[in-house]
C-alpha atoms as a PDB file:
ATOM      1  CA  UNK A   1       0.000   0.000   0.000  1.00  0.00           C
ATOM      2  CA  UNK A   2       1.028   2.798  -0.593  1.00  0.00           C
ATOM      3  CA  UNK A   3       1.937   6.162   2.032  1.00  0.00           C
ATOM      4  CA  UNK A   4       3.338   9.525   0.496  1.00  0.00           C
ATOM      5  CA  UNK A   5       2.628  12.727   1.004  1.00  0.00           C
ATOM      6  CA  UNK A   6       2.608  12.864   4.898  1.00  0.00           C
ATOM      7  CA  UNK A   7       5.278  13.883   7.387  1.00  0.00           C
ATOM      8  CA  UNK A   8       6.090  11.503  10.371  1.00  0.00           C
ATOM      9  CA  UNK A   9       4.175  12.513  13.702  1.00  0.00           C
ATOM     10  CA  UNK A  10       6.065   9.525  15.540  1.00  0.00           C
ATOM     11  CA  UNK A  11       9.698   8.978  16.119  1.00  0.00           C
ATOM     12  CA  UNK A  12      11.159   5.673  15.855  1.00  0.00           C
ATOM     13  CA  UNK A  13      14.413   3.952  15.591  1.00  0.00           C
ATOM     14  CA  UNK A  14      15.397   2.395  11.785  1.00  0.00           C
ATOM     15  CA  UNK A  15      15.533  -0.929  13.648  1.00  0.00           C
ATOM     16  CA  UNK A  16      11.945  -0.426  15.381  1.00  0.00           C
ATOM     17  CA  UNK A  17      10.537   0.497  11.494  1.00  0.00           C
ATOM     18  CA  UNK A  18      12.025  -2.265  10.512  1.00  0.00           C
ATOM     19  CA  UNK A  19      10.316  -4.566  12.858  1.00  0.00           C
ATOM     20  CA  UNK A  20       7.405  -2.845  11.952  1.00  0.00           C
ATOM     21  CA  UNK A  21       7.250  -3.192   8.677  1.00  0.00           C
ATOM     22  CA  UNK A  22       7.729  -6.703   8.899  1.00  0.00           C
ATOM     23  CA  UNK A  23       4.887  -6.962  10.989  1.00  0.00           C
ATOM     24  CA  UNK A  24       3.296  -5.377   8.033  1.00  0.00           C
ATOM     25  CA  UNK A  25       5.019  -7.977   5.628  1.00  0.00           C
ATOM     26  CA  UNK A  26       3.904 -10.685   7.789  1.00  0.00           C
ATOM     27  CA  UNK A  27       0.061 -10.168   7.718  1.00  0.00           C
ATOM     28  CA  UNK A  28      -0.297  -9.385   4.268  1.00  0.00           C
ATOM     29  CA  UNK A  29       1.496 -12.792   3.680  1.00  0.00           C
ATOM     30  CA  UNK A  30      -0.842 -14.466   6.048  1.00  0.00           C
ATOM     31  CA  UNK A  31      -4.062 -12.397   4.199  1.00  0.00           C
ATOM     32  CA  UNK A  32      -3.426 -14.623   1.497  1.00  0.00           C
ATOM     33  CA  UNK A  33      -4.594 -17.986   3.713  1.00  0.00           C
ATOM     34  CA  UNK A  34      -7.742 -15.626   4.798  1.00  0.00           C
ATOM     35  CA  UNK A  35      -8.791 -14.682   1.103  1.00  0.00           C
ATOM     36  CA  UNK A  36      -8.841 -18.765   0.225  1.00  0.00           C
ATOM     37  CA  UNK A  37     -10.175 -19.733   3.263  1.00  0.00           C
ATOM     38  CA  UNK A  38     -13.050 -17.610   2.804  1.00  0.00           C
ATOM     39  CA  UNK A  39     -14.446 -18.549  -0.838  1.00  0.00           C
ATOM     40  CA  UNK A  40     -14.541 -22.121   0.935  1.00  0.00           C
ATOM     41  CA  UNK A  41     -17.965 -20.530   1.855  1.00  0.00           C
ATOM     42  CA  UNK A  42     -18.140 -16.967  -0.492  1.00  0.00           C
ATOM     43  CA  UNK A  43     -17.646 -15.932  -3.612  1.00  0.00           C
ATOM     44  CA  UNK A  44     -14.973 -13.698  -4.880  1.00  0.00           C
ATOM     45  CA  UNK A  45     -16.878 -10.937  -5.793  1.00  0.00           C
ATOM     46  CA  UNK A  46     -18.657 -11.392  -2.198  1.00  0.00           C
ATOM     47  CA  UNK A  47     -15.811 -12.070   0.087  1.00  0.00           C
ATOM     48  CA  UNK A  48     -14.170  -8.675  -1.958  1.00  0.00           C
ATOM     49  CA  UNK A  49     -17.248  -6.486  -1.558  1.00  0.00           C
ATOM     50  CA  UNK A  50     -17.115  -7.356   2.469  1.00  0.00           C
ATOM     51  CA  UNK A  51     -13.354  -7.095   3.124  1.00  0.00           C
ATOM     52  CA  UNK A  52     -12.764  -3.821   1.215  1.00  0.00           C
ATOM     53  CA  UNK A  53     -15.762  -2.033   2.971  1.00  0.00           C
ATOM     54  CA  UNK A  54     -14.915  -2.953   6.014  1.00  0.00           C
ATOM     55  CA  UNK A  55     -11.302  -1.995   5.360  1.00  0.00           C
ATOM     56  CA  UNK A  56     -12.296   0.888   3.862  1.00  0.00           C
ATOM     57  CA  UNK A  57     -14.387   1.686   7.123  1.00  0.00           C
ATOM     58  CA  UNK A  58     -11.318   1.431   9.514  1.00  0.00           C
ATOM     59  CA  UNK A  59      -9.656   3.417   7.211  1.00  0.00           C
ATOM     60  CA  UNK A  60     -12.146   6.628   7.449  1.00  0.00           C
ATOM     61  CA  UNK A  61     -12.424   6.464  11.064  1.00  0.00           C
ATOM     62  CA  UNK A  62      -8.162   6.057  11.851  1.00  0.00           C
ATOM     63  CA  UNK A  63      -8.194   9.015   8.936  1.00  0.00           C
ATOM     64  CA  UNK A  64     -10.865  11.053  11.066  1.00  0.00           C
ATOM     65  CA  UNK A  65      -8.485  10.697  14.252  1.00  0.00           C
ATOM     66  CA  UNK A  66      -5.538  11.990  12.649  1.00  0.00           C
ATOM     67  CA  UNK A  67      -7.555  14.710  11.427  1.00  0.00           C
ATOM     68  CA  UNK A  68      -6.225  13.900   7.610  1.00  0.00           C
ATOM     69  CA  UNK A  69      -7.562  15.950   4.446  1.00  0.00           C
ATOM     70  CA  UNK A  70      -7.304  15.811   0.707  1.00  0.00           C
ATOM     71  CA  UNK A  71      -7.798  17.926  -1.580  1.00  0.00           C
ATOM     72  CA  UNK A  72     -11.124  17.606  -2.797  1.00  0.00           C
ATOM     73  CA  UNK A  73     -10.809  18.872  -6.783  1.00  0.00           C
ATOM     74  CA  UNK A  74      -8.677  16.079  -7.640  1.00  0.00           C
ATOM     75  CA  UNK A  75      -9.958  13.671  -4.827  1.00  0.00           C
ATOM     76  CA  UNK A  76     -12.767  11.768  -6.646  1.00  0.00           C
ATOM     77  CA  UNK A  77     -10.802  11.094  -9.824  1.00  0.00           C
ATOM     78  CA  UNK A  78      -7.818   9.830  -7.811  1.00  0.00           C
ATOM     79  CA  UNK A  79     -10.136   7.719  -6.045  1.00  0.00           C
ATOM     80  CA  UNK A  80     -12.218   5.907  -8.856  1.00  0.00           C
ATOM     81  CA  UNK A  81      -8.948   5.756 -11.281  1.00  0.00           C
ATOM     82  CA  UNK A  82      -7.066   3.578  -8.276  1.00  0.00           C
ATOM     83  CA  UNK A  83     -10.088   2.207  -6.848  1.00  0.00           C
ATOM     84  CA  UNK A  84     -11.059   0.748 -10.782  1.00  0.00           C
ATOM     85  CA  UNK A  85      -7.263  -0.497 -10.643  1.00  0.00           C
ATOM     86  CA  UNK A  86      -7.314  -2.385  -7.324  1.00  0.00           C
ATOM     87  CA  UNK A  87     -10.698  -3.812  -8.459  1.00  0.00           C
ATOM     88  CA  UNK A  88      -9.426  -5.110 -11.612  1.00  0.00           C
ATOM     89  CA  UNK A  89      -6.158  -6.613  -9.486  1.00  0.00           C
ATOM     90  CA  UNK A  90      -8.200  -7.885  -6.786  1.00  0.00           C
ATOM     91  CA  UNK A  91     -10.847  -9.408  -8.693  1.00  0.00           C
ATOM     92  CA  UNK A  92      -7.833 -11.270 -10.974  1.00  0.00           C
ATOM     93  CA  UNK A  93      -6.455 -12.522  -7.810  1.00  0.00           C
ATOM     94  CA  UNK A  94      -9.291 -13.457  -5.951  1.00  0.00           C
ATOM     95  CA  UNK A  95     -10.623 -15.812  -8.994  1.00  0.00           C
ATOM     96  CA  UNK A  96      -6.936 -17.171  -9.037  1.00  0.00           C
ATOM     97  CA  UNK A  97      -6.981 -17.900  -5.817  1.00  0.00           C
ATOM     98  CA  UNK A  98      -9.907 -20.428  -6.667  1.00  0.00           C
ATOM     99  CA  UNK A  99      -7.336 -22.276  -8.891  1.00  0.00           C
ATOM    100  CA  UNK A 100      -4.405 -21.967  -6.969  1.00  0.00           C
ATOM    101  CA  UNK A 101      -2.576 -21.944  -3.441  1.00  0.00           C
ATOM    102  CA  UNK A 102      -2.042 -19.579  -1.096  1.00  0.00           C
ATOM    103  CA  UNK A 103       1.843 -19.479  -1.318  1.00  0.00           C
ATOM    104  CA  UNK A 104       2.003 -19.182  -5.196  1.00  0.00           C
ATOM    105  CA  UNK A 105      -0.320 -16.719  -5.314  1.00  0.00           C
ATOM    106  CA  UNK A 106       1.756 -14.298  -2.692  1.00  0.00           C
ATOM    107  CA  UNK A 107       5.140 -15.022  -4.578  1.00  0.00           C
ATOM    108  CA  UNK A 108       3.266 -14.021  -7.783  1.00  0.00           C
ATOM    109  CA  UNK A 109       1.662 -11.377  -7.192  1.00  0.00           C
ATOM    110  CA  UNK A 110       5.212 -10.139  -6.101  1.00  0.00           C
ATOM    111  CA  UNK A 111       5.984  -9.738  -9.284  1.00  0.00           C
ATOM    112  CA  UNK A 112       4.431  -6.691  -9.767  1.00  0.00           C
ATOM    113  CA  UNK A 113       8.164  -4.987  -8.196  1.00  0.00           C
ATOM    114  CA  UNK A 114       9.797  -6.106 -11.388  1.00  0.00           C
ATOM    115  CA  UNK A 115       7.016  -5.522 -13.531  1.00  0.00           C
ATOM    116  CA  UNK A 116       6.835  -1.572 -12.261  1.00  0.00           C
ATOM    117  CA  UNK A 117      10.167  -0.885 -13.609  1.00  0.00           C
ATOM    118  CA  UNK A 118       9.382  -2.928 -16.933  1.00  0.00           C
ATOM    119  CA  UNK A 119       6.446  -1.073 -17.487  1.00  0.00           C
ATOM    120  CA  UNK A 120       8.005   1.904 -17.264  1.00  0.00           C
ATOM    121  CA  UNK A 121       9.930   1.458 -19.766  1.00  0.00           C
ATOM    122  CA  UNK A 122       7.361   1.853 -22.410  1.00  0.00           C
ATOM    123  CA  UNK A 123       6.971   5.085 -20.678  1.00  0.00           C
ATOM    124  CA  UNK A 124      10.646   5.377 -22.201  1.00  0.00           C
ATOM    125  CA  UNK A 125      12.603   5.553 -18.499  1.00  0.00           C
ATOM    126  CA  UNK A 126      15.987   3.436 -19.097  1.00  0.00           C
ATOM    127  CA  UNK A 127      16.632   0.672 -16.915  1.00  0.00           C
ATOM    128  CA  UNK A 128      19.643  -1.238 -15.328  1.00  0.00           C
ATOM    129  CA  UNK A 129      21.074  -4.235 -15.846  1.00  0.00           C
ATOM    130  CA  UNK A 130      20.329  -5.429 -12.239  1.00  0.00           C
ATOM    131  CA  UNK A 131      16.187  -4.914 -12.789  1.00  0.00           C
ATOM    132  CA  UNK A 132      16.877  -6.814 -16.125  1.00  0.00           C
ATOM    133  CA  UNK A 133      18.159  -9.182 -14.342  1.00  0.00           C
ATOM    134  CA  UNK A 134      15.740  -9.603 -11.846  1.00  0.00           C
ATOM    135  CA  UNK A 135      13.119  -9.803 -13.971  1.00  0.00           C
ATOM    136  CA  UNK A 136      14.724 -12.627 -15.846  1.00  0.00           C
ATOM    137  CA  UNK A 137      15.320 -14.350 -12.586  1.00  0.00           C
ATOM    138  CA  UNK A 138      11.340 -13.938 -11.549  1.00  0.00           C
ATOM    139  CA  UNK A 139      10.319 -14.970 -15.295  1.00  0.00           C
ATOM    140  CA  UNK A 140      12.838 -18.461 -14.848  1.00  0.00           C
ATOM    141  CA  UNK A 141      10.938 -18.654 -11.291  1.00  0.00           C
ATOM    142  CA  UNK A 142       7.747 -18.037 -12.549  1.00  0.00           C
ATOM    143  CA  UNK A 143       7.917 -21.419 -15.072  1.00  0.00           C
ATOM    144  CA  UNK A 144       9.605 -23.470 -12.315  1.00  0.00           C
ATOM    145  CA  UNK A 145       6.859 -22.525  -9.969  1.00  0.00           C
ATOM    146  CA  UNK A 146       3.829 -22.499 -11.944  1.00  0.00           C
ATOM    147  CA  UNK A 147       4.436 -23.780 -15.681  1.00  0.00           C
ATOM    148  CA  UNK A 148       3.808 -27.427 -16.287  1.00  0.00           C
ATOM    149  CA  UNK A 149       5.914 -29.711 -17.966  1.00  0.00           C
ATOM    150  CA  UNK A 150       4.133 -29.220 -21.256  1.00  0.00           C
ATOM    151  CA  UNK A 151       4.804 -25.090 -20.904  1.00  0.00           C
ATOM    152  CA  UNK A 152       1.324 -24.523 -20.039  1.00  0.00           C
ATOM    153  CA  UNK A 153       0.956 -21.979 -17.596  1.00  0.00           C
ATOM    154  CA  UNK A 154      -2.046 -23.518 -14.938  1.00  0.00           C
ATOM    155  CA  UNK A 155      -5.247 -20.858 -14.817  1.00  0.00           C
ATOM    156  CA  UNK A 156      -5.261 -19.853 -11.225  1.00  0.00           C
ATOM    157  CA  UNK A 157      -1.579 -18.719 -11.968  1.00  0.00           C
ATOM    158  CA  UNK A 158      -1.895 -16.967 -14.826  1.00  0.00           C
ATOM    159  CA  UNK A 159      -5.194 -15.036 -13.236  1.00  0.00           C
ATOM    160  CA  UNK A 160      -3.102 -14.058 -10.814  1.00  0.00           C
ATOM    161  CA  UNK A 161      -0.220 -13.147 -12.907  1.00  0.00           C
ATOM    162  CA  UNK A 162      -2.572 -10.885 -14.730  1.00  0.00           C
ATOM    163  CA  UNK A 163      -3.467  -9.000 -11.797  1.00  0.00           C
ATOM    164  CA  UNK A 164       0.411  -8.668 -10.698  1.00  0.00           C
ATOM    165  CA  UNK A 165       0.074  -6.381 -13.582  1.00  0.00           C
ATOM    166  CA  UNK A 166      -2.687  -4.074 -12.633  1.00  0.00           C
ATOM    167  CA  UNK A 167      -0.703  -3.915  -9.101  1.00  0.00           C
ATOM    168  CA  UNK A 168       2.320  -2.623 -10.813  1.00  0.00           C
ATOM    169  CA  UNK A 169      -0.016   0.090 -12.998  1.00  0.00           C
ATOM    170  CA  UNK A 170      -1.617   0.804  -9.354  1.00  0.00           C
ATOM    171  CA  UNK A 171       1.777   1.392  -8.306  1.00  0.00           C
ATOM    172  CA  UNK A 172       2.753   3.942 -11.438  1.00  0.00           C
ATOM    173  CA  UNK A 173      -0.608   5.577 -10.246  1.00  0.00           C
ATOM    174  CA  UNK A 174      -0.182   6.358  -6.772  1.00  0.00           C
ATOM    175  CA  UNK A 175       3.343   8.075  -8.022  1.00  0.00           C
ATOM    176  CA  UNK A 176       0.880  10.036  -9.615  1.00  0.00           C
ATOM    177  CA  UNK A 177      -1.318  10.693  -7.223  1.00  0.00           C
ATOM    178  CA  UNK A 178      -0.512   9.950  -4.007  1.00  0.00           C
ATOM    179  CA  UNK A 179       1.418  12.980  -2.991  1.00  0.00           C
ATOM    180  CA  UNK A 180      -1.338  15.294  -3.372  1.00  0.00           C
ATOM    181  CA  UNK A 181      -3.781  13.487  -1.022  1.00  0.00           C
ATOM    182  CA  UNK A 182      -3.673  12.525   2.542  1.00  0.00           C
ATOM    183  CA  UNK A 183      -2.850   8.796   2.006  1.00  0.00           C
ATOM    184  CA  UNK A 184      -5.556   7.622   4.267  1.00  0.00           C
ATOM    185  CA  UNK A 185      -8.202   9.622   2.732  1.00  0.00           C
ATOM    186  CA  UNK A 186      -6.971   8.422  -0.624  1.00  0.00           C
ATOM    187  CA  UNK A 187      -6.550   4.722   0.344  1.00  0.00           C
ATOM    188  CA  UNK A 188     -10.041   4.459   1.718  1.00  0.00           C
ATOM    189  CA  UNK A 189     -11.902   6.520  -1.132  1.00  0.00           C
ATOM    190  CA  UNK A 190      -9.888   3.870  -3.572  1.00  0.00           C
ATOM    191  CA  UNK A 191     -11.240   1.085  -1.474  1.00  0.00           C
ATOM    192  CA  UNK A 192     -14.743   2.554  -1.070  1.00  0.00           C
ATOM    193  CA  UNK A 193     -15.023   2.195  -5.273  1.00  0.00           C
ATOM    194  CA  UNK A 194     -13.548  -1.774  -5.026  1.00  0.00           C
ATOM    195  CA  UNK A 195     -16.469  -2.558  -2.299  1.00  0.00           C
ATOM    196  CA  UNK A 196     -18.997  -1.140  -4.252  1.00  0.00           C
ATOM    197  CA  UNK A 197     -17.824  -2.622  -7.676  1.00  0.00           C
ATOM    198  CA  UNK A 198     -17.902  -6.012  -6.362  1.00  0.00           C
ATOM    199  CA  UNK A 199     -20.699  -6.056  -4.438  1.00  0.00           C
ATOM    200  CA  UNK A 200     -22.278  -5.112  -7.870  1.00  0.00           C
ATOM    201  CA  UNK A 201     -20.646  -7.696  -9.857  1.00  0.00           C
ATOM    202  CA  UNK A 202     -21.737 -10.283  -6.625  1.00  0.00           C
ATOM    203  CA  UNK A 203     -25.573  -9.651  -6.803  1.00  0.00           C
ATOM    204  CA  UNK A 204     -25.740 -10.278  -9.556  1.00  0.00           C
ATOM    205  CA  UNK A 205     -23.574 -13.412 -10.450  1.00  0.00           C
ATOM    206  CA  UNK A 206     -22.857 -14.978  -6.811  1.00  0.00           C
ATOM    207  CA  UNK A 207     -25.641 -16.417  -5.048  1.00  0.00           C
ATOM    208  CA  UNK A 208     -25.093 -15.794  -0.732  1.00  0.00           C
ATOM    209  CA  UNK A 209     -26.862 -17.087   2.356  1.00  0.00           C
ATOM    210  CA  UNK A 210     -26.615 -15.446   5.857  1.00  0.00           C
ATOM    211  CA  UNK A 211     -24.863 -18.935   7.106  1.00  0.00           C
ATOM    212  CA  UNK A 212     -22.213 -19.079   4.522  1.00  0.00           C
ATOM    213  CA  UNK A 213     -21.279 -15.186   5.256  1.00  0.00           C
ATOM    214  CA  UNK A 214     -21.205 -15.947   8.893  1.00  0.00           C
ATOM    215  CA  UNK A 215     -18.994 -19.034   8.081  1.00  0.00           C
ATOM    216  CA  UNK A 216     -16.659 -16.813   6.125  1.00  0.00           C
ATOM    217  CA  UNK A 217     -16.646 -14.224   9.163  1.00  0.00           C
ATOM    218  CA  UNK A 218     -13.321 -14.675  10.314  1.00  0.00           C
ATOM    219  CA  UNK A 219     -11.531 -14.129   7.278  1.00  0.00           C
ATOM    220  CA  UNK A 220     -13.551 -10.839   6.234  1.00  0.00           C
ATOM    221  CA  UNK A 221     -12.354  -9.965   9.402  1.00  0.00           C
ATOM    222  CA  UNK A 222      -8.930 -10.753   8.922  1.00  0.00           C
ATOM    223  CA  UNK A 223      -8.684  -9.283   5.306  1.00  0.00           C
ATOM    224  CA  UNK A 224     -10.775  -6.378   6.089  1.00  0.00           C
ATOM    225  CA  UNK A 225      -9.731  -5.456  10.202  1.00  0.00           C
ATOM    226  CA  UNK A 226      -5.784  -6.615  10.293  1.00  0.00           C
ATOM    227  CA  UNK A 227      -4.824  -6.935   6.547  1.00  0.00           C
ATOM    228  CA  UNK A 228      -6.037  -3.380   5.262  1.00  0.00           C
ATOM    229  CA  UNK A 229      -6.693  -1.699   8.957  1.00  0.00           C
ATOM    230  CA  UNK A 230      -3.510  -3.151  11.159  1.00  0.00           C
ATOM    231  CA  UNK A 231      -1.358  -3.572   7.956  1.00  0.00           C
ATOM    232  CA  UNK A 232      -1.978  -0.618   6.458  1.00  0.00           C
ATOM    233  CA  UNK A 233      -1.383   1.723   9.529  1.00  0.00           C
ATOM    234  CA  UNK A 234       1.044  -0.119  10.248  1.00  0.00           C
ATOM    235  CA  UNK A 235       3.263   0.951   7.705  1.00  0.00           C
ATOM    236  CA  UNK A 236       1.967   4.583   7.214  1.00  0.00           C
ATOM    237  CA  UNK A 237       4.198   4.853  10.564  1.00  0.00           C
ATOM    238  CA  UNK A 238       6.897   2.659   9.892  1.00  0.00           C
ATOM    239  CA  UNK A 239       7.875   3.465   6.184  1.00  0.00           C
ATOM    240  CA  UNK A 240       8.707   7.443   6.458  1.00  0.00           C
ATOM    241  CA  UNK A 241      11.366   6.778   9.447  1.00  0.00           C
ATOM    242  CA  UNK A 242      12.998   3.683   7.355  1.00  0.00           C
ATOM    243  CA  UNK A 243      15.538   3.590   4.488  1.00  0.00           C
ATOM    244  CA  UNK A 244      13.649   2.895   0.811  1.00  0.00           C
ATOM    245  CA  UNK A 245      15.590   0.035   0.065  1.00  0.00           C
ATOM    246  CA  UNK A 246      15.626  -1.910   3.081  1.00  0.00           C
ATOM    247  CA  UNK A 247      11.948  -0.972   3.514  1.00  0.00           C
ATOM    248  CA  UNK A 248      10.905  -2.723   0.280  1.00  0.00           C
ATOM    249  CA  UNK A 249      13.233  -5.900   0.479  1.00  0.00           C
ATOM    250  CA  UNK A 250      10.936  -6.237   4.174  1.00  0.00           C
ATOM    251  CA  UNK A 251       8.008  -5.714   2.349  1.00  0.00           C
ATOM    252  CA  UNK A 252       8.854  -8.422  -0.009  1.00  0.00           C
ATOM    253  CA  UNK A 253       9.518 -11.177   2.455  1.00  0.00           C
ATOM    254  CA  UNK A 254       5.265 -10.932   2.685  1.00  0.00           C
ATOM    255  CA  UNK A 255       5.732 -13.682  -0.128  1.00  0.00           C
ATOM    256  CA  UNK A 256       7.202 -15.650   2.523  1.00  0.00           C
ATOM    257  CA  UNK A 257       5.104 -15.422   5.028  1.00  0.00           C
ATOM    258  CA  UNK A 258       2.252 -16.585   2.157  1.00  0.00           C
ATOM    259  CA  UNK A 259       4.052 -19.766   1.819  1.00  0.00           C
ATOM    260  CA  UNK A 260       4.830 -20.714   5.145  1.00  0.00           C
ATOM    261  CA  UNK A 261       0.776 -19.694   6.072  1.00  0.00           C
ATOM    262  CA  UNK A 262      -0.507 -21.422   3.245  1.00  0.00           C
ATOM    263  CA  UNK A 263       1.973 -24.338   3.838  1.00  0.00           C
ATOM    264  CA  UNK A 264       1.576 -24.356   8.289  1.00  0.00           C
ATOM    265  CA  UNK A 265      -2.218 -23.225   7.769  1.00  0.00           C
ATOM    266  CA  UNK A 266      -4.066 -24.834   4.934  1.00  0.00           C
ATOM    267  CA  UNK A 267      -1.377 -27.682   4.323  1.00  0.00           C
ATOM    268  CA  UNK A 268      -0.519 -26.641   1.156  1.00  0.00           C
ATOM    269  CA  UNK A 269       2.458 -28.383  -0.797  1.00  0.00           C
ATOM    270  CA  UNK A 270       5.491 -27.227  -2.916  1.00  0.00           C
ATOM    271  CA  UNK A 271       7.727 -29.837  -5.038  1.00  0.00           C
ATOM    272  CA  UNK A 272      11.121 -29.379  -4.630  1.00  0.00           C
ATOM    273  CA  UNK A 273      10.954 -27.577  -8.283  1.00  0.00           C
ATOM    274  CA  UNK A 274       8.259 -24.803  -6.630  1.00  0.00           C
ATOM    275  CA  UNK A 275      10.467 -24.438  -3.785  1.00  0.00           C
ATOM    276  CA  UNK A 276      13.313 -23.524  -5.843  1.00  0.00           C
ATOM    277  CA  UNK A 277      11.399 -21.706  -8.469  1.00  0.00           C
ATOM    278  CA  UNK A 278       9.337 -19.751  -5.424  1.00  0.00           C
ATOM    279  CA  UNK A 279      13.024 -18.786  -4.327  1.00  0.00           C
ATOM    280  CA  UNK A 280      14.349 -17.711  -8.088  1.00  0.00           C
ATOM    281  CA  UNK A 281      11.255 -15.475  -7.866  1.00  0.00           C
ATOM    282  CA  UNK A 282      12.373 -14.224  -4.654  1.00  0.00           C
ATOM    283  CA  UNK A 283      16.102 -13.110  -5.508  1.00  0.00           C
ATOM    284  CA  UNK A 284      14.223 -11.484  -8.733  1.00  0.00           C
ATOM    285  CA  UNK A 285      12.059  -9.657  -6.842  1.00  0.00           C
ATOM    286  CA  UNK A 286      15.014  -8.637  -4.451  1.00  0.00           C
ATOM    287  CA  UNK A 287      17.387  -7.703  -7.180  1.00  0.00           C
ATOM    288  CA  UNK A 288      15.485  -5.556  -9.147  1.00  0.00           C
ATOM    289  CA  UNK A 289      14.203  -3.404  -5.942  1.00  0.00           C
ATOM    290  CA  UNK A 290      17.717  -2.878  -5.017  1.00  0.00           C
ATOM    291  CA  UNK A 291      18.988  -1.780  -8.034  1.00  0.00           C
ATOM    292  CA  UNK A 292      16.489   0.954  -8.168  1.00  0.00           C
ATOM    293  CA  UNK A 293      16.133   1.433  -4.672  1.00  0.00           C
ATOM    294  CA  UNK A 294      12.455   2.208  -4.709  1.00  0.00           C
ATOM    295  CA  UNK A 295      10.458   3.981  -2.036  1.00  0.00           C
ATOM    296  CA  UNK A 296       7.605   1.001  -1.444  1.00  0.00           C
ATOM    297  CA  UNK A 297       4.745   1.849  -2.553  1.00  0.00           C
ATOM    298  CA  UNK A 298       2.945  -1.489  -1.841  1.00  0.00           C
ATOM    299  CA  UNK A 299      -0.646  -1.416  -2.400  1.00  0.00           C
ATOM    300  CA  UNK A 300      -0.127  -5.196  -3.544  1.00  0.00           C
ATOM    301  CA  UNK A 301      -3.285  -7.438  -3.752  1.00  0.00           C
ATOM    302  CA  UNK A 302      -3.491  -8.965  -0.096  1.00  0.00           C
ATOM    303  CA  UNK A 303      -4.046  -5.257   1.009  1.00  0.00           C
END
């Protein structure tokens, strides 16, 4: 997620923003076990609509406390133009996640830190030899972790490959944006338009009873209270009083925690191929941050 635009009103030690932030890094790892576990009883659309609303609802009232403002000319645009973008990513994952595991969708959707600066390119910015590199490390990962033998990449992957891409054009976005706006107004306005999309999009495709939502409480809690409330506050405080690099190579270890949730959690499996394929990814993702030393603007799909 991503925080600009606001000076620090707390003073911590690097080392306590570091810890922190991987706090942070942890539970959107572990959001990724809460967004499967709840379509065992919810839709995607559904579980969405409820997470990002009530997200979006923690969001207003921390945002109320700290007496934060935007400006309100460019406000609404900001918000639909990066709420429509987070809806498109977290729809992508969300349906992936049907198809897929909890660990390999957290390393790939990780991909959207070496897909920022290859984007950009088209945008005609130069890059370095180390995000080339990276990238080629995350695309070798990618095959060893998802591919099958025949070169066919599996669906739930590739759905949430796709949306690794609308994170990274979020990303390019909030460089846009996100200075102008108190980031808390902003993030919630954003979130606001994804709960109300897909709530849409669920009446009318995903049928819902009262037991089956109650079933699925504890993860809209989880994805809506502690991923998006905790994780998000947590680093708006952390991530001004921390280096950029550092910051965003502890952001990335949320992959991580994805595997070892889905894998302590939900008893997911790796082969020995994933697990080395999951850890290509990894360097790839690590590489190309520190070669561009990024500030981390992580609004990544677990938000």
């Amino acid at each position: 997620m991503s925080s600009a635009g606001s000076e620090p009103t707390l003073r911590l030690t690097p080392w306590a923003a570091t810890g922190l932030l991987l706090v942070t890094a942890a539970v959107w790892g572990l959001a990724f076990v809460a967004q499967r576990a709840g379509m065992a009883y919810i839709g995607p659309f559904t579980y969405n609509a409820a997470r990002f609303a009530l997200g979006a609802a923690v969001l207003e009232a921390i945002r109320r406390w700290r007496g934060g403002r935007a400006s309100p000319t460019t406000l609404g645009r900001a918000g639909w133009g990066l709420g429509l973008l987070v809806f498109a990513g977290a729809s992508l994952q969300q349906a992936g996640l049907v198809f897929t595991t909890a660990g390999k969708a957290g390393f790939i959707t990780g991909l959207y830190v070496v897909l920022v600066p290859l984007i950009a390119t088209l945008r005609g910015q130069r890059q370095t030899r180390a995000v080339w590199l990276g990238a080629g490390l995350a695309a070798g990962g990618m095959y060893l972790l998802s591919a099958t033998r025949d070169w066919r990449l599996e669906l739930g992957d590739g759905l949430v490959l796709l949306s690794a891409v609308f994170w990274a054009l979020h990303v390019l976005a909030v460089d846009h944006w996100g200075t102008r706006h108190d980031p808390l107004t902003l993030a919630a306005r954003q979130f606001w338009v994804v709960a109300g999309l897909s709530a849409l999009v669920a009446l009318a495709a995903e049928p819902l009873s009262g037991a089956d939502l109650v079933r699925a409480g504890p993860a809209i809690l989880y994805g809506g209270l502690v991923s998006v409330g905790v994780g998000y506050t947590l680093q708006v405080v952390a991530q001004p009083h921390a280096a950029p690099g550092p910051a965003a190579i502890v952001l990335s270890l949320e992959a991580v925690f994805a595997l070892l949730g889905g894998t302590v959690l939900l008893h997911e499996r790796l082969t020995g191929r994933g697990l080395v394929g999951a850890g290509l990814m990894l360097l790839g993702m690590l590489v190309a941050q520190q070669a561009e030393a990024p500030k981390p603007t992580t609004d990544r799909g677990a938000a």
